[in-house]
Protein backbone atom coordinates (compact mmCIF):
# COMPACT_ATOMS: atom_id res chain seq x y z
CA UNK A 1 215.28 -28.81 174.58
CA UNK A 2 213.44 -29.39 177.50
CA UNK A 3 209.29 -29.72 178.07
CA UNK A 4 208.73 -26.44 177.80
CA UNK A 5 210.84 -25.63 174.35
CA UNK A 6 213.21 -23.70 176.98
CA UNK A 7 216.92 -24.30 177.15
CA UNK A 8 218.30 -26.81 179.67
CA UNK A 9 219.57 -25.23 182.82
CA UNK A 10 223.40 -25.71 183.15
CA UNK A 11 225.83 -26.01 185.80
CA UNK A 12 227.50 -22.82 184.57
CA UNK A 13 223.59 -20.96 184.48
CA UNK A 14 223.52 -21.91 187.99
CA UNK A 15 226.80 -20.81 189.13
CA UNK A 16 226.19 -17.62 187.67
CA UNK A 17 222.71 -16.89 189.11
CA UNK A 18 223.63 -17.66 192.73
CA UNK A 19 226.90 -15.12 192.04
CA UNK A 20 224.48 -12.38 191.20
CA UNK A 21 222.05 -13.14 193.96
CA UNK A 22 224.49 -13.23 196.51
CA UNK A 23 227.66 -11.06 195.20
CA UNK A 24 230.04 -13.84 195.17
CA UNK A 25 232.22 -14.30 192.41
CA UNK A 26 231.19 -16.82 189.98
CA UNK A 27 233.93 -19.16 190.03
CA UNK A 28 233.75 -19.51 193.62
CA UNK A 29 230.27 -20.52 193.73
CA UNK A 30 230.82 -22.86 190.51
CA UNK A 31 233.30 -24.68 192.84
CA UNK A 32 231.20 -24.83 195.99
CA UNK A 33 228.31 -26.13 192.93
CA UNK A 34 230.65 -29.05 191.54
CA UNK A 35 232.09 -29.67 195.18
CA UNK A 36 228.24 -30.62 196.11
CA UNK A 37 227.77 -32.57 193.46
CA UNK A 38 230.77 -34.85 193.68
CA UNK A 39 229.45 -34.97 197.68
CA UNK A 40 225.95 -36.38 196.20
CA UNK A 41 227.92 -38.86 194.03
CA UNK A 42 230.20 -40.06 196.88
CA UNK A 43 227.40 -40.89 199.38
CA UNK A 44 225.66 -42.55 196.69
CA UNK A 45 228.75 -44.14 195.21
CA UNK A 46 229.18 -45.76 199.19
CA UNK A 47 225.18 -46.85 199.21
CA UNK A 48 224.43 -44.06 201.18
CA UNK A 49 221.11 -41.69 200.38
CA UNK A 50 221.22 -37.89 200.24
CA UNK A 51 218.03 -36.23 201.75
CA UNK A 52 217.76 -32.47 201.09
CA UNK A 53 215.32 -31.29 202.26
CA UNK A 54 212.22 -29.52 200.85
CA UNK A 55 214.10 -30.22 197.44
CA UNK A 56 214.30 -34.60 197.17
CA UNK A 57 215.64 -37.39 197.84
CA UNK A 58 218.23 -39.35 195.78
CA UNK A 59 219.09 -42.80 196.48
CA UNK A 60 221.00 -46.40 195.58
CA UNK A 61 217.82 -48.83 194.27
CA UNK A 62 219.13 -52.18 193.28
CA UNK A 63 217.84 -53.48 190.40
CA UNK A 64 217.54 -57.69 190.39
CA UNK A 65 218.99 -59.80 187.25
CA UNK A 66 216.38 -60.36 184.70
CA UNK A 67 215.69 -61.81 181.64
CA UNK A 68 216.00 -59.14 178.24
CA UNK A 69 215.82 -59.14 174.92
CA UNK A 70 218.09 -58.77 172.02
CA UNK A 71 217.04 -55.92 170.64
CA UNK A 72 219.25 -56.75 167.30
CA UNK A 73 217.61 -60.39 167.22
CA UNK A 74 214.14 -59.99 169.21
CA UNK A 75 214.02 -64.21 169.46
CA UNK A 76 217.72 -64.13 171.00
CA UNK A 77 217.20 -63.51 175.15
CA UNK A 78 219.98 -62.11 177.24
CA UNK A 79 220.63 -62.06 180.90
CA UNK A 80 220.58 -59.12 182.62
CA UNK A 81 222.67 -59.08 185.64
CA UNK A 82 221.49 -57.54 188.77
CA UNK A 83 223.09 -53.59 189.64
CA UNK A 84 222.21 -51.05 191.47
CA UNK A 85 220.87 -47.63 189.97
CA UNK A 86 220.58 -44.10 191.26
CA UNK A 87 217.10 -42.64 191.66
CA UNK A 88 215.76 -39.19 192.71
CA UNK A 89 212.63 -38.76 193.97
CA UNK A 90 210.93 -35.59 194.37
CA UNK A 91 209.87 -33.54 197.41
CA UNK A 92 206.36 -32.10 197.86
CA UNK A 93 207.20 -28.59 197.25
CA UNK A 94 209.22 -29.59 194.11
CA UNK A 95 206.61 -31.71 192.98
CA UNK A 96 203.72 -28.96 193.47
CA UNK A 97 205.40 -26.74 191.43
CA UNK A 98 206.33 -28.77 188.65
CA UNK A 99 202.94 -29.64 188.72
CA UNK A 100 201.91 -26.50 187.71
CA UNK A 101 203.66 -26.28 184.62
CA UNK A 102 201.40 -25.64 181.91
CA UNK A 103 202.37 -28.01 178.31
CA UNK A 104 202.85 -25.48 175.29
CA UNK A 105 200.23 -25.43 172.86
CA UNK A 106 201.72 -27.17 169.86
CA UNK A 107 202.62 -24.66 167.20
């Protein structure tokens, strides 16, 4: 469950509510959904960023090598080695409206 106690929003969910919005069929739109995602993954796959916006940015961060911990043996160390990570940061309208969420008062 999510923050809120509400059910995560799927890929399907999404699909489903742009068909009825716009009166295409569902399994066209959940293409045109997965085809934009695998787009997202291949620029970021090639070190590219992918700015949408009003909605966010994601994009490659690379991460140096670093000392860790064993988290099996806390006096053993490990080396980390360096990699690179994908990050999304939030736009401002995104971000202004999340803000507004309100926590649940606990039950």
């Amino acid at each position: 469950m999510s923050a809120t106690d509400k059910p995560n929003l799927t890929k399907r969910e999404i699909a489903s509510r742009i068909s009825d919005a716009t009166d295409l069929q569902q399994q066209d739109v959940a293409a045109i959904v997965q085809k934009t995602l695998d787009t997202i993954v291949d620029a970021l796959a090639e070190g590219r960023n992918v700015e949408l916006r009003n909605f966010g940015v994601f994009e490659v961060k690379f991460r140096r090598a670093r000392i860790g911990r064993n988290p099996n043996n806390p006096t053993q160390t490990v080396q980390i080695p360096p990699r690179a990570v994908a990050k999304f940061k939030p736009g401002k309208i995104m971000t202004e409206r999340v803000e507004k969420l309100q926590k649940p008062a606990a039950a």
